[in-house]
C-alpha atoms as a PDB file:
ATOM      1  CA  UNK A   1     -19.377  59.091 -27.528  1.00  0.00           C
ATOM      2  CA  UNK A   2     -17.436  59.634 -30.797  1.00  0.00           C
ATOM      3  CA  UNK A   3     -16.949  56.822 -33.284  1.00  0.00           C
ATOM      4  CA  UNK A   4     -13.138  56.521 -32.056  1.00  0.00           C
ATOM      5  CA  UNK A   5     -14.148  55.878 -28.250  1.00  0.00           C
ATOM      6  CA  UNK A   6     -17.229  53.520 -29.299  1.00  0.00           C
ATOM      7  CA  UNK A   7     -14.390  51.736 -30.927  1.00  0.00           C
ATOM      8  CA  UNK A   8     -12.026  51.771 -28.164  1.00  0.00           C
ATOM      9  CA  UNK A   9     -14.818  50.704 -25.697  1.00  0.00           C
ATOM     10  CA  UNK A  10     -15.927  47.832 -28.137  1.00  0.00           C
ATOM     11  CA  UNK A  11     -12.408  46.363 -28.172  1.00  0.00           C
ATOM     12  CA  UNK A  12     -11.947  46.574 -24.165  1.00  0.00           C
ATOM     13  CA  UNK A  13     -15.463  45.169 -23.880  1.00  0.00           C
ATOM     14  CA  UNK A  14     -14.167  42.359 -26.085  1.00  0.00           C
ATOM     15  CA  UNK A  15     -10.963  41.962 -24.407  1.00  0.00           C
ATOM     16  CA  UNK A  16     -12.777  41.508 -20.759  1.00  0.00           C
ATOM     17  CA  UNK A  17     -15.183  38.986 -22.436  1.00  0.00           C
ATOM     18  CA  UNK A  18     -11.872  37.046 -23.962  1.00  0.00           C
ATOM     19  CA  UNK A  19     -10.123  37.651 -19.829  1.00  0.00           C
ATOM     20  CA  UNK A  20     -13.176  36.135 -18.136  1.00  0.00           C
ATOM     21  CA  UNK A  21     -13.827  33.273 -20.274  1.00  0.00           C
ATOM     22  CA  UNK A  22     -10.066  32.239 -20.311  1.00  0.00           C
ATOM     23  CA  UNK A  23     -10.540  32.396 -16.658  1.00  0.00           C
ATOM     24  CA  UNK A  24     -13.461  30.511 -16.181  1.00  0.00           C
ATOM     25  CA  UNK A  25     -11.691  27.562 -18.210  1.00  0.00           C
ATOM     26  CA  UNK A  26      -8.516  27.554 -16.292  1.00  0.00           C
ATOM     27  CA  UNK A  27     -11.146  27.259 -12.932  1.00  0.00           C
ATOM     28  CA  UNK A  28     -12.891  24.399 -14.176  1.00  0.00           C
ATOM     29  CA  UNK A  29      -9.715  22.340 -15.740  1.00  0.00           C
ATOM     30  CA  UNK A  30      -7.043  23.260 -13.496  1.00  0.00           C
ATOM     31  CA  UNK A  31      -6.689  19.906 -12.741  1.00  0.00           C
ATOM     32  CA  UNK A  32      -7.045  18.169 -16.206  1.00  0.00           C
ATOM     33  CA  UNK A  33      -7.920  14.169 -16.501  1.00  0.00           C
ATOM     34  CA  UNK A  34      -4.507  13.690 -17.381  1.00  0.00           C
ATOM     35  CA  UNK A  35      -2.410  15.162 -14.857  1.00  0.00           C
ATOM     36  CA  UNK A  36      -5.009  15.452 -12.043  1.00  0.00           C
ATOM     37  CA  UNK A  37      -2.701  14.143  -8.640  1.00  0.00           C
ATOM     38  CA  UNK A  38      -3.928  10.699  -7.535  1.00  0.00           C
ATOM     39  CA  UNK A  39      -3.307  11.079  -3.894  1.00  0.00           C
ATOM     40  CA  UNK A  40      -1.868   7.304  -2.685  1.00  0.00           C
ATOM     41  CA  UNK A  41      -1.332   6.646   0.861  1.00  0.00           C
ATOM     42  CA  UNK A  42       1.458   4.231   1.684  1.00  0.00           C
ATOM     43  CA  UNK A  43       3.214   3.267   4.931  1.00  0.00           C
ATOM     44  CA  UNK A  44       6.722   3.539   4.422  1.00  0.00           C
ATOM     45  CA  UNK A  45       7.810   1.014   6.955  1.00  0.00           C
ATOM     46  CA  UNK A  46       6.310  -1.825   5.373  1.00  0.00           C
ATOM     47  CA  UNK A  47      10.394  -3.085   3.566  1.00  0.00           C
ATOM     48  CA  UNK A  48      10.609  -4.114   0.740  1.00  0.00           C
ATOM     49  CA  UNK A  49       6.862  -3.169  -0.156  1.00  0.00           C
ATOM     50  CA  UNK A  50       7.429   0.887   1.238  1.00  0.00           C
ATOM     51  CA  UNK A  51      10.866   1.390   1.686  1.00  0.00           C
ATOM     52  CA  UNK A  52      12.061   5.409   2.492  1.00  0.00           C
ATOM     53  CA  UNK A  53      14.959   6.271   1.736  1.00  0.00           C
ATOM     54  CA  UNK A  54      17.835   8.814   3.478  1.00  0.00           C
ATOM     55  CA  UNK A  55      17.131  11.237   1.430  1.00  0.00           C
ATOM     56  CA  UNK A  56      12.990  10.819   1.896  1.00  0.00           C
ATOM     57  CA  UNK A  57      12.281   8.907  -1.535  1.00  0.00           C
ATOM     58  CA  UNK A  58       9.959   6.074  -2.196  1.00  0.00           C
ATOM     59  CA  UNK A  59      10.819   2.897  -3.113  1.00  0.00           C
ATOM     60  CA  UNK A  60       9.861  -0.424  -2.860  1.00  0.00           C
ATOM     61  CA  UNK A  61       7.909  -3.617  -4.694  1.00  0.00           C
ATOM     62  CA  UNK A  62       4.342  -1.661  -4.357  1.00  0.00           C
ATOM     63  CA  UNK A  63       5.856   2.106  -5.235  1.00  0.00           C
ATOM     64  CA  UNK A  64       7.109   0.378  -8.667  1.00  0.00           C
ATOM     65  CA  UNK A  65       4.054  -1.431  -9.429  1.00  0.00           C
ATOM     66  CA  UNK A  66       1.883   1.874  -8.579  1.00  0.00           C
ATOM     67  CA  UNK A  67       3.862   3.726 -10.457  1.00  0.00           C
ATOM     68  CA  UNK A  68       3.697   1.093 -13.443  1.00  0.00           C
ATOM     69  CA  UNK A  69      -0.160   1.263 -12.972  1.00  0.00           C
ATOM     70  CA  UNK A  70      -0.338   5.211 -13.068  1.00  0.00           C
ATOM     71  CA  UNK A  71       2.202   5.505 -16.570  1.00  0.00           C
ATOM     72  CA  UNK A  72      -0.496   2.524 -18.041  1.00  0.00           C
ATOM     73  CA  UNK A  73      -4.068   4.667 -16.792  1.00  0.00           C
ATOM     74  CA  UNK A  74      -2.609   8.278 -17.212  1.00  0.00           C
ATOM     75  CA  UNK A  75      -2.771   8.771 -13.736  1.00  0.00           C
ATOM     76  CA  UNK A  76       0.300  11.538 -11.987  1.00  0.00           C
ATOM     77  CA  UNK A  77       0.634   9.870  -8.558  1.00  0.00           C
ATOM     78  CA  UNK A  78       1.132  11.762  -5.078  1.00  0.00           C
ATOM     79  CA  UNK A  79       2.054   9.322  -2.413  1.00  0.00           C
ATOM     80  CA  UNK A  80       1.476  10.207   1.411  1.00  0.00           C
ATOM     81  CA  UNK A  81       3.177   8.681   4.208  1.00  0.00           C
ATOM     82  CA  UNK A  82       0.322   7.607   6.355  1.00  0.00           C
ATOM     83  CA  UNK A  83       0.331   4.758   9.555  1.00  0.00           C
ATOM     84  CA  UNK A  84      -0.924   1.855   8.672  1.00  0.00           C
ATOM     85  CA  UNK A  85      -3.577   1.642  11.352  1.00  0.00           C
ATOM     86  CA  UNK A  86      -5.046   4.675   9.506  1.00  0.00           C
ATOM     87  CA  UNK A  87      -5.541   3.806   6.256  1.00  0.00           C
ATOM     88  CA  UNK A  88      -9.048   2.667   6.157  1.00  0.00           C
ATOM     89  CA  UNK A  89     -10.679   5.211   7.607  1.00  0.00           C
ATOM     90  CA  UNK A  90      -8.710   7.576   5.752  1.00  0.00           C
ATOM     91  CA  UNK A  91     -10.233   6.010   2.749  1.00  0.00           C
ATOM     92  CA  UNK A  92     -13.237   6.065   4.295  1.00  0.00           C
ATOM     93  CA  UNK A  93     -13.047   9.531   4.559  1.00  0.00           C
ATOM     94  CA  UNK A  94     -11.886   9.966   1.240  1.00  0.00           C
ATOM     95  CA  UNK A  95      -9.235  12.046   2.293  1.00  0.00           C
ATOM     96  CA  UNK A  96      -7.108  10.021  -0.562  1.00  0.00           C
ATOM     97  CA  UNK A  97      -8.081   8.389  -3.411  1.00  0.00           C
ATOM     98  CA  UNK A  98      -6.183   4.975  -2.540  1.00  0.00           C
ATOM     99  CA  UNK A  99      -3.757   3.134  -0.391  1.00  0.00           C
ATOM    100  CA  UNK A 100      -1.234   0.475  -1.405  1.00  0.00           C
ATOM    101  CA  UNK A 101       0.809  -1.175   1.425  1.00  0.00           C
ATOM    102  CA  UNK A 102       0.694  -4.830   1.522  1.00  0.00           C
ATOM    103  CA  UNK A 103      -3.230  -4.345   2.813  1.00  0.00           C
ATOM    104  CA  UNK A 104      -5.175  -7.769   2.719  1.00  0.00           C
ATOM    105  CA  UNK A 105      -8.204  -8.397   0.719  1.00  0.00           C
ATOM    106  CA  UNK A 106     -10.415  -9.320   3.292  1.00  0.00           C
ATOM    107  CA  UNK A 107     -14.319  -9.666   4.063  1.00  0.00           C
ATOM    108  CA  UNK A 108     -14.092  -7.107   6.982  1.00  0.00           C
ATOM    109  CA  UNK A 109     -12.486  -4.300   4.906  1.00  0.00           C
ATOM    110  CA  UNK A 110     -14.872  -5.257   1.751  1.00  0.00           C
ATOM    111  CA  UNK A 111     -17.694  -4.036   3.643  1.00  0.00           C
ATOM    112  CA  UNK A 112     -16.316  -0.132   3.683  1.00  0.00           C
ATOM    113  CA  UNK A 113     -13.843  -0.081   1.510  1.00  0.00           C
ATOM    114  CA  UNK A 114     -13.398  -1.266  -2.027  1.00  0.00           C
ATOM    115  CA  UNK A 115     -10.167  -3.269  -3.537  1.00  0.00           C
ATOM    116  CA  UNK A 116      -8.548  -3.838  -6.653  1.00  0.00           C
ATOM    117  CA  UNK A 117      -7.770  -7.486  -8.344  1.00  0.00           C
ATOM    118  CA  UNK A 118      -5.301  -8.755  -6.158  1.00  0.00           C
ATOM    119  CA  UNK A 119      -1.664  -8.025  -7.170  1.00  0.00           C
ATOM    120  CA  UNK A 120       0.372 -10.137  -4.575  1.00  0.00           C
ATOM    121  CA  UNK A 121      -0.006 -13.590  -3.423  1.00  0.00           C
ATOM    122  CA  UNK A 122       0.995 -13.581   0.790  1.00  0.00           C
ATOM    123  CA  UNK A 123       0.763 -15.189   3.280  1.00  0.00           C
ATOM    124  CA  UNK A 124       1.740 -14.763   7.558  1.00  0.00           C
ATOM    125  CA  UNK A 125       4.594 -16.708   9.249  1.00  0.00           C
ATOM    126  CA  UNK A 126       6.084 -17.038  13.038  1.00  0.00           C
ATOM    127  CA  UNK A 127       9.532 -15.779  13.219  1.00  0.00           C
ATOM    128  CA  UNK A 128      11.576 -16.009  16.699  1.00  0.00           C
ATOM    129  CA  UNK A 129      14.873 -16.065  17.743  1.00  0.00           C
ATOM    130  CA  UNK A 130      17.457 -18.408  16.328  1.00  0.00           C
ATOM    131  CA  UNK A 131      17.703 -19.971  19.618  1.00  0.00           C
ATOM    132  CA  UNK A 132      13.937 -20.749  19.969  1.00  0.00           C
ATOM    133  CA  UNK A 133      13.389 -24.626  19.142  1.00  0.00           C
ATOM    134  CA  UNK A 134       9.996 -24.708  21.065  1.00  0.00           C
ATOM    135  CA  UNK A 135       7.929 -22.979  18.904  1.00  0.00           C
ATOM    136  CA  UNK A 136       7.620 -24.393  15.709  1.00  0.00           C
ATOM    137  CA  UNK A 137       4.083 -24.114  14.375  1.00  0.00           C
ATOM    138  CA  UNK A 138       0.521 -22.778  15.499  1.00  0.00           C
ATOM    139  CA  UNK A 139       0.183 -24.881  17.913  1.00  0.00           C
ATOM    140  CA  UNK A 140       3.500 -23.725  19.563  1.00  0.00           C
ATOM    141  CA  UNK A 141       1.820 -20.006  20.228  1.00  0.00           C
ATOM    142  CA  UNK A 142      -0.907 -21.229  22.661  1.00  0.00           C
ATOM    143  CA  UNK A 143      -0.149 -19.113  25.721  1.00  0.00           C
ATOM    144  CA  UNK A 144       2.965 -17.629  24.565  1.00  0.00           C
ATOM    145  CA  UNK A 145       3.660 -13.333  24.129  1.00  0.00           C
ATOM    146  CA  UNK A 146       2.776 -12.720  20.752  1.00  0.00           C
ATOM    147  CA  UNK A 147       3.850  -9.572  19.143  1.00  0.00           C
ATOM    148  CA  UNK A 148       1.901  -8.277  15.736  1.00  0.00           C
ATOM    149  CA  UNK A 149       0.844  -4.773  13.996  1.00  0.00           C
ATOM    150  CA  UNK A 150      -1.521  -2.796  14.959  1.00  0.00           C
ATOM    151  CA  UNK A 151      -4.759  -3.167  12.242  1.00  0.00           C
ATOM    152  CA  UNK A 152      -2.772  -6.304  10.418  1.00  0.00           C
ATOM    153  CA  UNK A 153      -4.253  -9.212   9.392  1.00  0.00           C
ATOM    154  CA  UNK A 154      -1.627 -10.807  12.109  1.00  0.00           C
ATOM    155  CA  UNK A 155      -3.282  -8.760  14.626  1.00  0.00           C
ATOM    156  CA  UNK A 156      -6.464 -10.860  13.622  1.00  0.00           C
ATOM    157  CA  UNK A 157      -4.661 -13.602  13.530  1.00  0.00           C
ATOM    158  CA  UNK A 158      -2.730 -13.664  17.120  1.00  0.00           C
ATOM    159  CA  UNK A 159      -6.410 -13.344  18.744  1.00  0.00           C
ATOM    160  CA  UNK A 160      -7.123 -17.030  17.330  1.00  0.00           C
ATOM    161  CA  UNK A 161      -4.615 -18.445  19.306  1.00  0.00           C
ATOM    162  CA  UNK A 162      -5.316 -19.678  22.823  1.00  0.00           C
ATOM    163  CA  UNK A 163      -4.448 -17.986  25.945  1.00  0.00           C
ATOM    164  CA  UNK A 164      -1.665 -15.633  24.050  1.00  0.00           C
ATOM    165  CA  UNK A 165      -0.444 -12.586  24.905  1.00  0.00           C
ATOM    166  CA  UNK A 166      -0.559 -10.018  22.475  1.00  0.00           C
ATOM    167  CA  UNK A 167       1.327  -7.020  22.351  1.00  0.00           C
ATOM    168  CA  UNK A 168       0.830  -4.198  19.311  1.00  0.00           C
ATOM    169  CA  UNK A 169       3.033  -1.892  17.366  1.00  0.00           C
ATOM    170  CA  UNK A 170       3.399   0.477  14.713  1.00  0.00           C
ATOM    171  CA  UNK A 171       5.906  -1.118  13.020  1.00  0.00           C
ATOM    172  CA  UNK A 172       7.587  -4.218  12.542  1.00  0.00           C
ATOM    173  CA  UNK A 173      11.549  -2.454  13.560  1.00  0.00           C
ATOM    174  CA  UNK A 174       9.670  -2.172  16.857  1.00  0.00           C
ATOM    175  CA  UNK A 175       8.141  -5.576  16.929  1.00  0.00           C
ATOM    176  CA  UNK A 176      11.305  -7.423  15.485  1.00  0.00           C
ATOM    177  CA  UNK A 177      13.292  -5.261  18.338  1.00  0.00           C
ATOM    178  CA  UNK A 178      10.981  -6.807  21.076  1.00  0.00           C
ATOM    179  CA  UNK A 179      11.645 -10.421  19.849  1.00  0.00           C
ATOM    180  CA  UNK A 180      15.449  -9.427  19.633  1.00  0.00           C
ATOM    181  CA  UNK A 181      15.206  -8.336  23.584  1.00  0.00           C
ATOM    182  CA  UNK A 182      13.633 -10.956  24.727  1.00  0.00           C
ATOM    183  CA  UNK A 183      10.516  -9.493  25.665  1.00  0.00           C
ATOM    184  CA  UNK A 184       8.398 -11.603  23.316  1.00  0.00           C
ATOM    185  CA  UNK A 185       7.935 -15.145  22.154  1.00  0.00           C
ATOM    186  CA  UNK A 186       7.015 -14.976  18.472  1.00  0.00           C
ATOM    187  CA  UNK A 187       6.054 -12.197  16.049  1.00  0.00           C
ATOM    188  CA  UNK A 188       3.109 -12.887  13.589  1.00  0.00           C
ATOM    189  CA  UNK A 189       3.538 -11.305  10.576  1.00  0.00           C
ATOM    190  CA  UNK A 190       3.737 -10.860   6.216  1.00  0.00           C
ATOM    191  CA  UNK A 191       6.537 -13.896   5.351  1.00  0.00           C
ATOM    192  CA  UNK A 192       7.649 -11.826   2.590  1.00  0.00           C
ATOM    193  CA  UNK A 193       8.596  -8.832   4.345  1.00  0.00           C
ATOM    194  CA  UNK A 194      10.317 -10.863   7.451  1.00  0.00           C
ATOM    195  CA  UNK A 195      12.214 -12.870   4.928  1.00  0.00           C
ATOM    196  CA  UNK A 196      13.367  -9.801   2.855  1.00  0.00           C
ATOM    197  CA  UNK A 197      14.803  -8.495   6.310  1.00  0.00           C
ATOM    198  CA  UNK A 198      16.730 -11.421   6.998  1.00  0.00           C
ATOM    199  CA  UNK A 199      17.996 -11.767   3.362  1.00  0.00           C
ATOM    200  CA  UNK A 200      19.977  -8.450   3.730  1.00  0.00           C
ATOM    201  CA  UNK A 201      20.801  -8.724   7.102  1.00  0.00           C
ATOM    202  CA  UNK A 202      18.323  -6.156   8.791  1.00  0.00           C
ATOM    203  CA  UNK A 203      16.766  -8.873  11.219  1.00  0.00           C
ATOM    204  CA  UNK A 204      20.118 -10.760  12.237  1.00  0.00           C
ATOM    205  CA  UNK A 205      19.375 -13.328  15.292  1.00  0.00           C
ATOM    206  CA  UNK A 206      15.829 -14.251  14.071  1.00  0.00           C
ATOM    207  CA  UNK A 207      14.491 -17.120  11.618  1.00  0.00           C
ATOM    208  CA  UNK A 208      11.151 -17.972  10.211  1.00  0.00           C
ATOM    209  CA  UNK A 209       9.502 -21.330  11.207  1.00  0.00           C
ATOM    210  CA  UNK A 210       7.422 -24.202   9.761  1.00  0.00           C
ATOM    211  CA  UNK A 211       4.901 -23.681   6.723  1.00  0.00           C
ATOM    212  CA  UNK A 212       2.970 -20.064   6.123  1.00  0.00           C
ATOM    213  CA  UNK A 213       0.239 -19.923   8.324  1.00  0.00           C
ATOM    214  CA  UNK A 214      -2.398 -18.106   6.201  1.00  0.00           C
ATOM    215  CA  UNK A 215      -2.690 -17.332   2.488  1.00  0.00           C
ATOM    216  CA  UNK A 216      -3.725 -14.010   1.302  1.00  0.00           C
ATOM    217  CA  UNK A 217      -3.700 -11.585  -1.353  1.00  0.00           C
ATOM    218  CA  UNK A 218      -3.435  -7.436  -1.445  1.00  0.00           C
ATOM    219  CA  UNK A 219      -5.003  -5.639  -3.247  1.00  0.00           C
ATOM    220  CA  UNK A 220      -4.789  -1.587  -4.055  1.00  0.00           C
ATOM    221  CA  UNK A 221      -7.847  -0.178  -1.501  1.00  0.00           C
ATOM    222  CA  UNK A 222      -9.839   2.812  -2.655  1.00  0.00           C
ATOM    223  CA  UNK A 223     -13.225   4.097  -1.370  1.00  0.00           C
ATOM    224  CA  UNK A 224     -16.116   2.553  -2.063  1.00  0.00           C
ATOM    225  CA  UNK A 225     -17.503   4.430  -5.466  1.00  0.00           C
ATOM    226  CA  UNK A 226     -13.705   5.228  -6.618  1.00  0.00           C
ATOM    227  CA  UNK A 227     -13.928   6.472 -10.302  1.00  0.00           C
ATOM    228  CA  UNK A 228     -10.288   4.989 -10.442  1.00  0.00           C
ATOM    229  CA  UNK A 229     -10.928   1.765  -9.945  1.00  0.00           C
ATOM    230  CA  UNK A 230     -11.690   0.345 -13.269  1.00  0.00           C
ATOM    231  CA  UNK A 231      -8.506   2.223 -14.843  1.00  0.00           C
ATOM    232  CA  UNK A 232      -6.398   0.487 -11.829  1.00  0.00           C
ATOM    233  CA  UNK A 233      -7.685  -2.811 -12.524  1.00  0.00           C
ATOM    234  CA  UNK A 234      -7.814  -2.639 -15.937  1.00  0.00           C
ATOM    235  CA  UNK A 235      -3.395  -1.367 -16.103  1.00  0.00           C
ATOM    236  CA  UNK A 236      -3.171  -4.289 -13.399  1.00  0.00           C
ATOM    237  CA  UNK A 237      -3.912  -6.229 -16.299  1.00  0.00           C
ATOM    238  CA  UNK A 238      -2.201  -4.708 -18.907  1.00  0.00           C
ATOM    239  CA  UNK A 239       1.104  -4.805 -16.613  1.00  0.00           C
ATOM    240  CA  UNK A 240       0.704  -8.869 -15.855  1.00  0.00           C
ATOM    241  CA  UNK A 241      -0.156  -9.338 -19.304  1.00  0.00           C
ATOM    242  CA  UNK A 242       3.076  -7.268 -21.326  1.00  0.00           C
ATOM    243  CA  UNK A 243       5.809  -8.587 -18.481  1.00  0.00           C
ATOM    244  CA  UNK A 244       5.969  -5.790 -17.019  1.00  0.00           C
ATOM    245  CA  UNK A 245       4.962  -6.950 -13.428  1.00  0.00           C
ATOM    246  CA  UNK A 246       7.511 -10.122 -13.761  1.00  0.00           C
ATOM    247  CA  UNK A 247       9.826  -7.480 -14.286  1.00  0.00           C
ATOM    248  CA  UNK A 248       9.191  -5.742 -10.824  1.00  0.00           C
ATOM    249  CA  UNK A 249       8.103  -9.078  -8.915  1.00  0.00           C
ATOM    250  CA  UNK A 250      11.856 -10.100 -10.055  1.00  0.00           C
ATOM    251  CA  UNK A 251      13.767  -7.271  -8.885  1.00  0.00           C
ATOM    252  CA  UNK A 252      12.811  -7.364  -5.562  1.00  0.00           C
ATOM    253  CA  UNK A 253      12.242 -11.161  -4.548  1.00  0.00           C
ATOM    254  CA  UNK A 254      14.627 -12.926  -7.132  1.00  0.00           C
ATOM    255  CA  UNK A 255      11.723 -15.346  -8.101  1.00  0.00           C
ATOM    256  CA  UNK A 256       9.506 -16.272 -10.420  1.00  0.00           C
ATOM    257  CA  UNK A 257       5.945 -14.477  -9.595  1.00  0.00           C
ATOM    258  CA  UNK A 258       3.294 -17.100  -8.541  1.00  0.00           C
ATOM    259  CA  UNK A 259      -0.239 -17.126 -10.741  1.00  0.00           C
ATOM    260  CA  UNK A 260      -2.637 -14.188  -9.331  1.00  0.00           C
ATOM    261  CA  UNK A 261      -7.038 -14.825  -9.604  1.00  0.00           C
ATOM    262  CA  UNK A 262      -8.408 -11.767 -11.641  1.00  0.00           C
ATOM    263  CA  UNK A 263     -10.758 -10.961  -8.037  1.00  0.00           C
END
């Protein structure tokens, strides 16, 4: 080999070393810290929490606030639409990394799933027709057709109450539809969401009686050993602390936001 080609094969040896380390870098960081996809599922039938639009956006009271919560951790969010009846076994799965749609902070889900502080004070109410004047607390529902969501804390509820029927669905259009027709007494379910609906004129015919029935809070669910969940809780904090949350509670419910617990 002459001194030109040793050079020649030097360089190109150099060059390959310079290829193949720039590759292995972009393999292990093609997903950096700071722009790595934080796959969120949300059910978008859940108004004014989930709302999609016409044109297939996401909006709503939780899409803000999760938004808010990935600008404060660094987090780039990609929502998935996903049935509500699926979402904790999806976590469970960990084919996402969390769900926010009005879920409930309860005991049950606590023992597979892990939550975030809670970020909204709720609650479940009755609503029935305009027209109904029998039913007008808990005790009203013993034996009557009940109609909740399927893997809802009013699903829980409804089987509390004597001798009632109780008839599932996806999603409270259908639900609210069923009450509209007739074909049910009462539909248990979030007060916030019913009340939003009847506000603007989506639930026309139907009313929400007596005092809330339950109090609850949601909370953002993740798997059980999420490495996200301290940077969620900790911009949960950070957003109820610089106004920012007041901000978003305000724009959709018109009120002043109610005092959360920190767990």
């Amino acid at each position: 080999m002459t001194k030109g080609n040793l050079i020649n094969f030097k360089w190109r040896q150099l060059i390959l070393s310079l290829g193949c380390l720039l590759l292995f870098i972009a393999c292990n960081n093609s997903y950096p810290n700071d722009v790595q996809p934080l796959k969120v599922a949300t059910d978008p039938t859940f108004i004014p929490f989930e709302i999609q639009t016409a044109s297939s956006h996401l909006e709503g009271f939780d899409i803000d606030l999760m938004n808010a919560i990935a600008k404060v951790a660094g987090f780039t969010i990609q929502f998935e639409s996903l049935p509500f009846d699926g979402m904790i076994s999806t976590l469970q799965a960990k084919r996402v990394d969390a769900a926010i749609s009005g879920i409930t902070i309860t005991a049950e889900r606590l023992k597979t799933i892990a939550f975030s502080r809670p970020y909204f004070k709720a609650g479940l109410a009755i609503a029935v027709r305009e027209d109904n004047q029998n039913i007008k607390d808990f005790n009203s529902l013993k034996g009557k057709k009940i109609a909740v969501q399927i893997g809802s804390t009013g699903a829980d509820f409804a089987k509390t109450i004597p001798n009632a029927k109780i008839s599932t669905f996806n999603s409270g259009s259908e639900f609210f539809q069923d009450l509209l027709n007739g074909n049910v007494d009462a539909v248990v379910s979030d007060a916030f969401a019913t009340l939003y609906a009847i506000k603007n004129g989506k639930l026309k015919g139907i009313r929400v009686v007596a005092d809330l029935l339950t109090q609850e809070y949601y909370g953002i669910a993740t798997p059980k050993d999420s490495p996200h969940l301290d940077a969620i809780n900790k911009a949960i904090a950070t957003l109820l602390s610089n106004g920012t949350y007041k901000q978003i509670y305000q724009k959709w419910f018109n009120t002043e936001p109610p005092q959360l617990p920190d767990s």
